[in-house]
N, C-alpha and C. Protein backbone atom coordinates (compact mmCIF):
# COMPACT_ATOMS: atom_id res chain seq x y z
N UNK A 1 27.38 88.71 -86.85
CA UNK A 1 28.64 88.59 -86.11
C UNK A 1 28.49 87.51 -85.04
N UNK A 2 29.26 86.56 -84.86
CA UNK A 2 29.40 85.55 -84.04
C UNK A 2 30.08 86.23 -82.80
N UNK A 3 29.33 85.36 -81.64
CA UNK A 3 30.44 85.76 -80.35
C UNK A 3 31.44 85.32 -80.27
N UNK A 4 32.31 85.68 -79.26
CA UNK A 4 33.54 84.69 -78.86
C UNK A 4 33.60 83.19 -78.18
N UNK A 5 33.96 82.49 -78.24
CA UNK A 5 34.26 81.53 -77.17
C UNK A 5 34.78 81.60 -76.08
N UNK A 6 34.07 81.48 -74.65
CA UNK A 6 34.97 81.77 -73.66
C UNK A 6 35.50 80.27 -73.02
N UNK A 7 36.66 80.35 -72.62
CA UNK A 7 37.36 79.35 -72.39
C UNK A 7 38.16 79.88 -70.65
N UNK A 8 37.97 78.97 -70.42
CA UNK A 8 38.79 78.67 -68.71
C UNK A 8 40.25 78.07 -68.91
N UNK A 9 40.86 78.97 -68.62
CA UNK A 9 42.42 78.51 -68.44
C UNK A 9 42.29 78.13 -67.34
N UNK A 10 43.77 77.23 -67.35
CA UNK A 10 44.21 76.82 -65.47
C UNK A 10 45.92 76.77 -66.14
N UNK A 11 46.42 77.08 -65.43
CA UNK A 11 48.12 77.43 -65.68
C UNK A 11 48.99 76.30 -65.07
N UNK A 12 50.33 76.31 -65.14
CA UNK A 12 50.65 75.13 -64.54
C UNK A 12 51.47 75.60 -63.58
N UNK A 13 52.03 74.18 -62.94
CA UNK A 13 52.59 74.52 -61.23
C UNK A 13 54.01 75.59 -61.35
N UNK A 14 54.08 75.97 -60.48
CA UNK A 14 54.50 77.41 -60.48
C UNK A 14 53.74 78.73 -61.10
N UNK A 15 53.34 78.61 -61.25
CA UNK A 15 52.80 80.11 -62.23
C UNK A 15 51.18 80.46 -61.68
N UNK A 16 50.91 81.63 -62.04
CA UNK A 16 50.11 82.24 -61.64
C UNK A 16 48.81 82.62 -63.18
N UNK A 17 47.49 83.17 -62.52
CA UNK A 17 46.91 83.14 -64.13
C UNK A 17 47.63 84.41 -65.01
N UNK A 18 48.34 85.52 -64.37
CA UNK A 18 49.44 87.00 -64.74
C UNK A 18 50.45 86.51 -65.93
N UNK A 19 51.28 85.11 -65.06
CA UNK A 19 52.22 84.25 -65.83
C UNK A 19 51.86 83.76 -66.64
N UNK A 20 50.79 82.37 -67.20
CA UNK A 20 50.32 81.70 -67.83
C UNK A 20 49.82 82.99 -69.21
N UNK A 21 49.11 84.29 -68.47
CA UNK A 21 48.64 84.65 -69.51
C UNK A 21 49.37 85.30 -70.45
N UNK A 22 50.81 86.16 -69.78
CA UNK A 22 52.05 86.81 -70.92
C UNK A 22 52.80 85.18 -71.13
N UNK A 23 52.68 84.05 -71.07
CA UNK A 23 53.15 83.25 -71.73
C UNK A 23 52.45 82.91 -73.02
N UNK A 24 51.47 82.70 -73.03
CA UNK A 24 50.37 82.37 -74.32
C UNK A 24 49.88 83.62 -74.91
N UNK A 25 51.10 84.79 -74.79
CA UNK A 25 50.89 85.93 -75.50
C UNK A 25 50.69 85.85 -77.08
N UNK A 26 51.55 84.57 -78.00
CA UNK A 26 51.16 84.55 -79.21
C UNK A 26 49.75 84.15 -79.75
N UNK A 27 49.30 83.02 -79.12
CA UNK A 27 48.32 81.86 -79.15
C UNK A 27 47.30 83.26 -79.05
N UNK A 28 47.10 83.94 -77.54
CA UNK A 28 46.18 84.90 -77.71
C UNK A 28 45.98 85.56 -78.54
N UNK A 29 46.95 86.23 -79.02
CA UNK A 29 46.57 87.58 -80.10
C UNK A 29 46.06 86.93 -81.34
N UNK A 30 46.92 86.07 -81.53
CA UNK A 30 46.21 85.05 -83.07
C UNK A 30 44.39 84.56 -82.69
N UNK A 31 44.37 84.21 -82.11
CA UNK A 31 43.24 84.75 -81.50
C UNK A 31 41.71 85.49 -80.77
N UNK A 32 42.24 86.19 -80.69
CA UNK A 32 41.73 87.41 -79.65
C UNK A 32 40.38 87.81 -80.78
N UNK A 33 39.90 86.86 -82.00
CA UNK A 33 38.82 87.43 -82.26
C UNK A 33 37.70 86.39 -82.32
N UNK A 34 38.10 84.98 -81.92
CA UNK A 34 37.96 83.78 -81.98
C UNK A 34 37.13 83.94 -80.50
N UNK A 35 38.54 83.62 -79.31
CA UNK A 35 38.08 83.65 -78.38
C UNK A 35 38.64 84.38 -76.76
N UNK A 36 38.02 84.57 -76.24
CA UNK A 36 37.82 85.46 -75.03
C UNK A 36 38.41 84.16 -73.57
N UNK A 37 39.46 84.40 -73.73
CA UNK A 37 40.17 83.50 -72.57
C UNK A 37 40.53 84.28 -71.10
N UNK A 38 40.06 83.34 -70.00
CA UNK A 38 39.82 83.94 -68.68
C UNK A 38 40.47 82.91 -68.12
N UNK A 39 42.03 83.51 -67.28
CA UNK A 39 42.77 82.61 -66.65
C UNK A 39 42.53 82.66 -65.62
N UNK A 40 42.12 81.95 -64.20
CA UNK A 40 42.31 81.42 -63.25
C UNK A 40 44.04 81.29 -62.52
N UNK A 41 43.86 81.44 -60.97
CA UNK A 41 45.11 81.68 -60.05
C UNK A 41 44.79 80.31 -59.27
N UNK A 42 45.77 79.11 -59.03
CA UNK A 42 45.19 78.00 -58.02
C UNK A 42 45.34 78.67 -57.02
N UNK A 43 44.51 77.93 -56.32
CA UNK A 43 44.45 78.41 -54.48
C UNK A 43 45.76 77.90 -53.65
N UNK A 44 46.61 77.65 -54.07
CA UNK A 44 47.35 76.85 -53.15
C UNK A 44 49.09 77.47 -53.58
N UNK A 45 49.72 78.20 -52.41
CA UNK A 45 51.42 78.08 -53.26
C UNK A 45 52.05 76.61 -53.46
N UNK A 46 52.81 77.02 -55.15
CA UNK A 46 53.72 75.76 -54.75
C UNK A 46 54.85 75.39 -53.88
N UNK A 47 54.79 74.66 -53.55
CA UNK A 47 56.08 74.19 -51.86
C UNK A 47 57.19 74.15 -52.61
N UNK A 48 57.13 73.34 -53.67
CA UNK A 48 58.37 72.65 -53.86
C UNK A 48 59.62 73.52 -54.41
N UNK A 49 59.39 74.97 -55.00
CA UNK A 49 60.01 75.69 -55.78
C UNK A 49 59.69 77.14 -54.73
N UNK A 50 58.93 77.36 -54.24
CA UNK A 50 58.22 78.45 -53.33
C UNK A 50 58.27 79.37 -54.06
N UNK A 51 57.73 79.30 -55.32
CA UNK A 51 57.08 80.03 -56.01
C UNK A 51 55.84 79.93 -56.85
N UNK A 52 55.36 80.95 -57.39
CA UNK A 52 54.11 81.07 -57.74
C UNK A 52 52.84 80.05 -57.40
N UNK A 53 51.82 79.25 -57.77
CA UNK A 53 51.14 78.46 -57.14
C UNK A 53 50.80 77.38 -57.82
N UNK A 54 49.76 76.76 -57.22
CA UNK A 54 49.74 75.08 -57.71
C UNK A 54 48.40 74.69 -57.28
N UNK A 55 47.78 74.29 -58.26
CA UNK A 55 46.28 73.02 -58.40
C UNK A 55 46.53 72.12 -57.12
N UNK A 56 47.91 71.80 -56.80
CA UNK A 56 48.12 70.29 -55.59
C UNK A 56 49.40 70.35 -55.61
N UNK A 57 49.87 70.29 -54.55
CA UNK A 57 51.32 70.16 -54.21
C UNK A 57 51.94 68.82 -54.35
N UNK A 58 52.96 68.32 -54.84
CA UNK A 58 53.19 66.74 -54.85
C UNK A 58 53.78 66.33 -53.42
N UNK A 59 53.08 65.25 -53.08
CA UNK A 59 53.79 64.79 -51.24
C UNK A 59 53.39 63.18 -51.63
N UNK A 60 54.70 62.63 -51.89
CA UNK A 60 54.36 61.37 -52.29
C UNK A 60 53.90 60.41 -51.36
N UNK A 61 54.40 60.88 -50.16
CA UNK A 61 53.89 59.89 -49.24
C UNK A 61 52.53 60.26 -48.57
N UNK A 62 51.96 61.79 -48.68
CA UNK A 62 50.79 61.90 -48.34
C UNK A 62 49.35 62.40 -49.46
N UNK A 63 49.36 61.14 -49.91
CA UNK A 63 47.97 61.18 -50.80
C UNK A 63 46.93 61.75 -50.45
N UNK A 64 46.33 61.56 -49.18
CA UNK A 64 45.22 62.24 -48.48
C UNK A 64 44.94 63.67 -49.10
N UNK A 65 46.39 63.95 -48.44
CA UNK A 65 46.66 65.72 -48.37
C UNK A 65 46.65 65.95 -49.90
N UNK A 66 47.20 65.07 -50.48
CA UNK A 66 46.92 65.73 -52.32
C UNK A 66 45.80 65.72 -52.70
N UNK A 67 44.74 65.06 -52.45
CA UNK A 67 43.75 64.92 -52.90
C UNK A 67 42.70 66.37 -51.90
N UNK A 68 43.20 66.29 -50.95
CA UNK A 68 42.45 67.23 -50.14
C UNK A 68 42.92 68.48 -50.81
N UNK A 69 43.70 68.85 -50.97
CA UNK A 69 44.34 70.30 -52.35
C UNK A 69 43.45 70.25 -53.15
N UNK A 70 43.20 68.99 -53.76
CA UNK A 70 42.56 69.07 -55.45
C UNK A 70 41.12 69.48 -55.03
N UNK A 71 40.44 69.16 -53.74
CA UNK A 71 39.47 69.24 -53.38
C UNK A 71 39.34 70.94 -53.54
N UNK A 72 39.89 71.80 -52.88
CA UNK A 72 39.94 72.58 -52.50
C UNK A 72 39.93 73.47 -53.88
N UNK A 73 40.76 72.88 -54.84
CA UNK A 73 40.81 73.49 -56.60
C UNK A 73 40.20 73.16 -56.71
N UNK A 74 39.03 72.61 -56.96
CA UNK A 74 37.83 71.69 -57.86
C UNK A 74 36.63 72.91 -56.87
N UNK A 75 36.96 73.17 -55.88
CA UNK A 75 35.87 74.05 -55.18
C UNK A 75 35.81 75.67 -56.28
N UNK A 76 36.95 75.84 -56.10
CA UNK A 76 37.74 77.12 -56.74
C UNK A 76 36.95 77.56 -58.03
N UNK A 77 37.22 76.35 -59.27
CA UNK A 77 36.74 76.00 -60.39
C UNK A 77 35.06 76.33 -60.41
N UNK A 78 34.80 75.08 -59.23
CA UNK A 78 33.32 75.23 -59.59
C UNK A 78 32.61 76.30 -59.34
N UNK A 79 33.33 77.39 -58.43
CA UNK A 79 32.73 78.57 -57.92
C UNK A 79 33.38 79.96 -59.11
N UNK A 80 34.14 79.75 -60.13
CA UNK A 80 34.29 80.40 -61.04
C UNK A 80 33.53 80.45 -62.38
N UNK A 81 33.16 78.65 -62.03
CA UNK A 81 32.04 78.61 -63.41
C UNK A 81 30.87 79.26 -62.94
N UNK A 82 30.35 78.81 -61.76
CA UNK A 82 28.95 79.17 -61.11
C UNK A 82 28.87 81.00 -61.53
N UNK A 83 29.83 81.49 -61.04
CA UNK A 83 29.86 83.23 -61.00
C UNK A 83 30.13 83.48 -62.74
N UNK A 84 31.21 83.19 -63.12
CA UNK A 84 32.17 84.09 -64.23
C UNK A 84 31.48 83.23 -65.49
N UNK A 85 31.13 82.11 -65.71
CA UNK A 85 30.47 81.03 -66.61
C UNK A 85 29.55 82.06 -67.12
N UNK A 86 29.14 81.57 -67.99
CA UNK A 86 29.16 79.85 -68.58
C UNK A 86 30.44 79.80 -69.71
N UNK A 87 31.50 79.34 -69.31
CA UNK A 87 32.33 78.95 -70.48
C UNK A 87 32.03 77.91 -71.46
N UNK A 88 32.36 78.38 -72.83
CA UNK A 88 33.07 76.96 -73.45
C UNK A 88 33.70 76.10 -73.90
N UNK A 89 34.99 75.96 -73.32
CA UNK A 89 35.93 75.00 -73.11
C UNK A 89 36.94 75.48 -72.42
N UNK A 90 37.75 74.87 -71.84
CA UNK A 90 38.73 75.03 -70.94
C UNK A 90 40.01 74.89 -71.45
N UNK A 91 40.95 75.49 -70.86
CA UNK A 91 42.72 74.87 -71.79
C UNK A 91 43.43 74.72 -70.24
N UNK A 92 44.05 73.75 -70.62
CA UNK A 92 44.99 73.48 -69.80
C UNK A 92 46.59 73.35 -69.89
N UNK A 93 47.21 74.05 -69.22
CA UNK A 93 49.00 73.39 -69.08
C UNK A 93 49.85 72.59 -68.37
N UNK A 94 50.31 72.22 -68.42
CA UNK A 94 51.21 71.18 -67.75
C UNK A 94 49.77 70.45 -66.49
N UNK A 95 50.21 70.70 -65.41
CA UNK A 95 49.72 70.81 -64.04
C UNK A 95 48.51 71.10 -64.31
N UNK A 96 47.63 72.38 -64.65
CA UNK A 96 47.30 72.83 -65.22
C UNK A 96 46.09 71.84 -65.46
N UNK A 97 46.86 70.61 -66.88
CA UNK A 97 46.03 70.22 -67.79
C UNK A 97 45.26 68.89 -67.24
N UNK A 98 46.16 68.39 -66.29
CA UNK A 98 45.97 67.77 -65.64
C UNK A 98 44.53 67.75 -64.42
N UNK A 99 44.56 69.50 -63.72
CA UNK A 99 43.87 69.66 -63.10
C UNK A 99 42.53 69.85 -64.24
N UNK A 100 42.40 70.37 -65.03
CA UNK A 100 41.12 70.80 -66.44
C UNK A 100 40.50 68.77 -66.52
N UNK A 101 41.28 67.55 -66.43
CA UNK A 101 41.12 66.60 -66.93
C UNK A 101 40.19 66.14 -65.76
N UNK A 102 40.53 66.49 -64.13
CA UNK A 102 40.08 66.34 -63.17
C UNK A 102 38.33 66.95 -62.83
N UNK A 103 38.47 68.16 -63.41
CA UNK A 103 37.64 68.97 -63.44
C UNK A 103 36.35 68.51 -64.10
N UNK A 104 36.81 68.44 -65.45
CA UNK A 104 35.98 67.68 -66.24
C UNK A 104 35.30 66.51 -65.86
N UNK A 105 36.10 64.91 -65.42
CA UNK A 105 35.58 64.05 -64.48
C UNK A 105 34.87 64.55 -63.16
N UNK A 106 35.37 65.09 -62.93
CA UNK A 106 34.58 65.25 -61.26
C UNK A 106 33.62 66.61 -61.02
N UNK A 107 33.43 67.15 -61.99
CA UNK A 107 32.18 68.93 -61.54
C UNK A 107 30.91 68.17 -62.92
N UNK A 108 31.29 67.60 -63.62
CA UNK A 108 30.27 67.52 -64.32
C UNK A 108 29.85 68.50 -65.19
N UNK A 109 30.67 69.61 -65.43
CA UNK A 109 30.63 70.47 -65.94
C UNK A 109 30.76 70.83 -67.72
N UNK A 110 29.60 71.18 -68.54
CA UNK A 110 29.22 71.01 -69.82
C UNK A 110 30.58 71.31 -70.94
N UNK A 111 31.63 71.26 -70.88
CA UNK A 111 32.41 72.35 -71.57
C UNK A 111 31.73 71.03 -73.38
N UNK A 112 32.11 72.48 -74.40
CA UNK A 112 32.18 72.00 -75.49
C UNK A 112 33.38 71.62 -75.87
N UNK A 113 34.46 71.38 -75.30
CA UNK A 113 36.03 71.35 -75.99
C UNK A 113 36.91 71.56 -74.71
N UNK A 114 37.76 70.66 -74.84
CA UNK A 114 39.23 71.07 -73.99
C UNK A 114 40.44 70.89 -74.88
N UNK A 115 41.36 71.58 -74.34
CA UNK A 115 42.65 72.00 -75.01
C UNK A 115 43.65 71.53 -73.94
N UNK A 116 44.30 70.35 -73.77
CA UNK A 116 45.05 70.43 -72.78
C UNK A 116 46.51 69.91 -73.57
N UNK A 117 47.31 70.80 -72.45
CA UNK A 117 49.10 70.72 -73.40
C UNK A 117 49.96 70.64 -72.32
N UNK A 118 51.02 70.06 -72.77
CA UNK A 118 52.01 69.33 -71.77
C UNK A 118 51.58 68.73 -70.89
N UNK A 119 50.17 68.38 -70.60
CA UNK A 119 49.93 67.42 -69.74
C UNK A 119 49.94 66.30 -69.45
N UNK A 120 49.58 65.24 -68.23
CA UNK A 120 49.82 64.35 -67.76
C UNK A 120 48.47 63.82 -67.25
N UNK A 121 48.38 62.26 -66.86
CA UNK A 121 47.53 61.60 -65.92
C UNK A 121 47.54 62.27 -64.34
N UNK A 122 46.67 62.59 -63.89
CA UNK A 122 46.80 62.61 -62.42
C UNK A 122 47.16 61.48 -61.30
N UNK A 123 47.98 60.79 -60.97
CA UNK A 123 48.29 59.95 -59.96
C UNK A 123 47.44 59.94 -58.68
N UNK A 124 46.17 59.62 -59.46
CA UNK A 124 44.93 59.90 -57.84
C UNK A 124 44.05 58.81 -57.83
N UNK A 125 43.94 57.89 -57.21
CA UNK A 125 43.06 56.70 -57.32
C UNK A 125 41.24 57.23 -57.36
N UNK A 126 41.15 58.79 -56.85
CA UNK A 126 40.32 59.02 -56.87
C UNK A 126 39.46 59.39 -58.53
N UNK A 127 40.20 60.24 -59.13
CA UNK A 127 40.37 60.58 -60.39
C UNK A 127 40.30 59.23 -61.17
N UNK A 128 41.48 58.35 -61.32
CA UNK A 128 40.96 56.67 -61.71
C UNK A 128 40.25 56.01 -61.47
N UNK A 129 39.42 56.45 -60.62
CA UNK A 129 37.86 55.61 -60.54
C UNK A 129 37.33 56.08 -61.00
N UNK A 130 37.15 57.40 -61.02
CA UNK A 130 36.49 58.24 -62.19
C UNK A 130 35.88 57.33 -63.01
N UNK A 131 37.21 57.98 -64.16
CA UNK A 131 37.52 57.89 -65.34
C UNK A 131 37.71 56.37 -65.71
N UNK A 132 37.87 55.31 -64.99
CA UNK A 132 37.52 53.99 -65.35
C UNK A 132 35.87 53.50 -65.48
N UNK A 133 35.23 54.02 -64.86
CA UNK A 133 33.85 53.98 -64.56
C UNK A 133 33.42 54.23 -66.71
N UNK A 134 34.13 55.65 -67.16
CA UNK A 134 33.58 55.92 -67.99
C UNK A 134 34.29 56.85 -68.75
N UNK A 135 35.19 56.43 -69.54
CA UNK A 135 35.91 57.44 -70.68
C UNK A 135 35.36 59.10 -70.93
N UNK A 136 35.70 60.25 -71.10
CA UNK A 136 35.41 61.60 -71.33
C UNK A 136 35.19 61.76 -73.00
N UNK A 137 33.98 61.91 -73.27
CA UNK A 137 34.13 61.99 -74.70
C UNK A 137 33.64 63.65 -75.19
N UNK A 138 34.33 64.32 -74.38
CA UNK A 138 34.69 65.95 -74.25
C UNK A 138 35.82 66.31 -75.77
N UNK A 139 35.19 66.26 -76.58
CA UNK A 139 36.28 66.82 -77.83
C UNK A 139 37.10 68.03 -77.86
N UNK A 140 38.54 66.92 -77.38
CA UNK A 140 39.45 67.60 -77.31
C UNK A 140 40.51 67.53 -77.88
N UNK A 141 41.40 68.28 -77.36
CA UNK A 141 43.11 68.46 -78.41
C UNK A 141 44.15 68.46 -77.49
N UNK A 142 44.66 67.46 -77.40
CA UNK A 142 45.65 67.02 -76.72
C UNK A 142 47.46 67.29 -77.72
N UNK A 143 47.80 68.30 -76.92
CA UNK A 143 49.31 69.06 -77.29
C UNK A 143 50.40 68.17 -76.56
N UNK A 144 51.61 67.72 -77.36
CA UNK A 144 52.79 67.33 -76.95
C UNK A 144 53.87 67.87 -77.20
N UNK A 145 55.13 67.98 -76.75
CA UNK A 145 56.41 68.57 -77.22
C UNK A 145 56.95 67.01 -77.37
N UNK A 146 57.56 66.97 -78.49
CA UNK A 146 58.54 65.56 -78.69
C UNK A 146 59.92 66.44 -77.90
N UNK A 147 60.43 67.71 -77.54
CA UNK A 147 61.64 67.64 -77.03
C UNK A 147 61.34 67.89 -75.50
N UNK A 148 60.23 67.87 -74.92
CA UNK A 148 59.32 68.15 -73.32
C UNK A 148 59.81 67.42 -72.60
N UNK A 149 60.98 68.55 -71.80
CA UNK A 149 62.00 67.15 -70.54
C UNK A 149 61.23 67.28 -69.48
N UNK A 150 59.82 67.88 -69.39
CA UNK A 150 59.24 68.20 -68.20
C UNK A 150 58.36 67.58 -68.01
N UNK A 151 57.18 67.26 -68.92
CA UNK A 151 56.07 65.92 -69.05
C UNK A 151 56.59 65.47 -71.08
N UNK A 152 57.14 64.60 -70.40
CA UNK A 152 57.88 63.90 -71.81
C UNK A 152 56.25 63.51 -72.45
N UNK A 153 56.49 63.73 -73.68
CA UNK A 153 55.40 63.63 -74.60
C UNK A 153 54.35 61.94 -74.48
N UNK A 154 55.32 61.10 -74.38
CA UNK A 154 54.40 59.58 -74.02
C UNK A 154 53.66 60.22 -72.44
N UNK A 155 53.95 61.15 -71.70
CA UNK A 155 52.70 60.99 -70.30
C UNK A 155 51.59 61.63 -71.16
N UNK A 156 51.63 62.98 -72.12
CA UNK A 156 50.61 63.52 -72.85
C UNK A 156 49.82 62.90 -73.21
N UNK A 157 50.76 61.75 -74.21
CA UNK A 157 49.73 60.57 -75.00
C UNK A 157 49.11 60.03 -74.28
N UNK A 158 50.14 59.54 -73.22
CA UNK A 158 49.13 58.78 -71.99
C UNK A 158 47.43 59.42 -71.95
N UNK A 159 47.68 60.15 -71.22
CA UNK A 159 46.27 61.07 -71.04
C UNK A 159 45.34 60.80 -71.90
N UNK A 160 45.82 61.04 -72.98
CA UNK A 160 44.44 61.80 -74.30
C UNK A 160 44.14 59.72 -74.70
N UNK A 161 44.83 58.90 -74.54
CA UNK A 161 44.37 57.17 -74.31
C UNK A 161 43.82 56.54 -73.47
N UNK A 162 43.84 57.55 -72.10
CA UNK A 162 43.62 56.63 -70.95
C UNK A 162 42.13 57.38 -70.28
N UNK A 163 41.96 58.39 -70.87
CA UNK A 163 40.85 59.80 -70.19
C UNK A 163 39.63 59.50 -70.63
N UNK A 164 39.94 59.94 -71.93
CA UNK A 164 39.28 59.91 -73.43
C UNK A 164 38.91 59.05 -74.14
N UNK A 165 37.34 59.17 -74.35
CA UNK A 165 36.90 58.35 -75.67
C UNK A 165 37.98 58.58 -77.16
N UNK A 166 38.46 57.43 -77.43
CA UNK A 166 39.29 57.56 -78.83
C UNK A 166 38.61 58.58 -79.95
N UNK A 167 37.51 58.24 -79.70
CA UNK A 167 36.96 59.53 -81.13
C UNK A 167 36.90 60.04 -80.69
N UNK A 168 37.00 60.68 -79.45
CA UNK A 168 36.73 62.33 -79.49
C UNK A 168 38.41 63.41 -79.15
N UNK A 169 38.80 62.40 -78.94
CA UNK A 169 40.42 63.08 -78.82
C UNK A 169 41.83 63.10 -79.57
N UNK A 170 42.39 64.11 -80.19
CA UNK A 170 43.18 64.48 -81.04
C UNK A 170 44.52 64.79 -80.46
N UNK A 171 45.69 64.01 -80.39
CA UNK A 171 47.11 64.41 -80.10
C UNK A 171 47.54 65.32 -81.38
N UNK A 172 47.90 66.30 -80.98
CA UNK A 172 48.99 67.08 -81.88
C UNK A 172 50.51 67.02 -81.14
N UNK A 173 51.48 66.33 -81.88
CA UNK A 173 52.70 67.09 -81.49
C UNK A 173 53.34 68.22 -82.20
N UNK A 174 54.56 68.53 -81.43
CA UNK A 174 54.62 69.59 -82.17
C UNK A 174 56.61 69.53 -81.94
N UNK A 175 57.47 70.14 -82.55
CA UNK A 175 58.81 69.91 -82.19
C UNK A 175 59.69 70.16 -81.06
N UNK A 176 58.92 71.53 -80.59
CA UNK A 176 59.52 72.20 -79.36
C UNK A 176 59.29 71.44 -78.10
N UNK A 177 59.56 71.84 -76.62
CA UNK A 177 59.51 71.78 -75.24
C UNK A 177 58.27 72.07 -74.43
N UNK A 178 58.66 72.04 -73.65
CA UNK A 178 57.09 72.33 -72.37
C UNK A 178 56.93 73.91 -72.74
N UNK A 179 55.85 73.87 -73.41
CA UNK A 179 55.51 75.26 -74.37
C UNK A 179 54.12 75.37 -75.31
N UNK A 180 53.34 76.30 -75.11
CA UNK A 180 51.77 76.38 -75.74
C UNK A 180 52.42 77.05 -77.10
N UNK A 181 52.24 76.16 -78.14
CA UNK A 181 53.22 76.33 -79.54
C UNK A 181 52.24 77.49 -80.16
């Protein structure tokens, strides 16, 4: 008998790991013999909606302060792998997938696989130095909605072109909206 795979969720802005996890109620159960998924709560509420929470609040004019959030999630993360770890691979949503892409660049952290969906580039010069320095060749699966009025499917693509070593990363679209199909 094989074990499970454990995998690190991160949910997207607004939502909580409670939310994220009765959302991916199908994905799980199909599932649930595969792998053993452990969602994560960001540390931070979201402002903009004042509800549920958020990886980084958007403040366009104060970058500092966004990056000082992400700091503060990337602490979060690394002190969930350190304790609840060793995972292997992470999924990400929206916000979410974004923060998993961050994670990955900046903790150094071994995952075998990421799953990130509806996501986007992070707008962080910090994160782009990163990831210019040196492509992620973390084999992963990059999810799009062609009807996604929320991260329209070209920011997805973006990502999984601009992150990612070309061989190691796979766009799937799929027909629906900002949604783990």
């Amino acid at each position: 008998m094989t074990s499970k795979l454990r995998v690190l969720c991160l949910h997207g802005y607004t939502q909580t790991a409670q939310k994220f996890r009765d959302r991916t109620g199908p994905f799980r159960r199909s599932l649930k013999n595969d792998l053993e998924l452990y969602y994560i709560t960001a540390p931070h509420l979201a402002t903009e909606f004042n509800e549920g929470n958020a990886w980084w609040n958007h403040k366009p004019h104060d970058k500092d302060r966004i990056w000082t959030e992400v700091q503060t999630s990337l602490d979060l993360i690394s002190k969930v792998v350190t304790e609840e770890g060793p995972f292997d691979g992470i999924l990400g949503f929206s916000q979410g997938a974004g923060m998993a892409a961050i994670a990955m660049a900046m903790l150094g952290v071994d995952f075998k696989f990421s799953i990130l969906v509806a996501g986007f580039v992070p707008d962080m010069r910090q994160f782009a130095d990163t990831v210019d320095k040196c492509r992620m060749s973390v084999p992963t699966l990059v999810v799009v909605g062609e009807k996604d009025e929320i991260v329209p499917a070209e920011r997805g693509k973006l990502l999984a072109l601009t992150v990612f070593a070309p061989e190691s990363v796979t766009v799937l679209t799929h027909e629906g909206g900002h949604f783990l199909p």
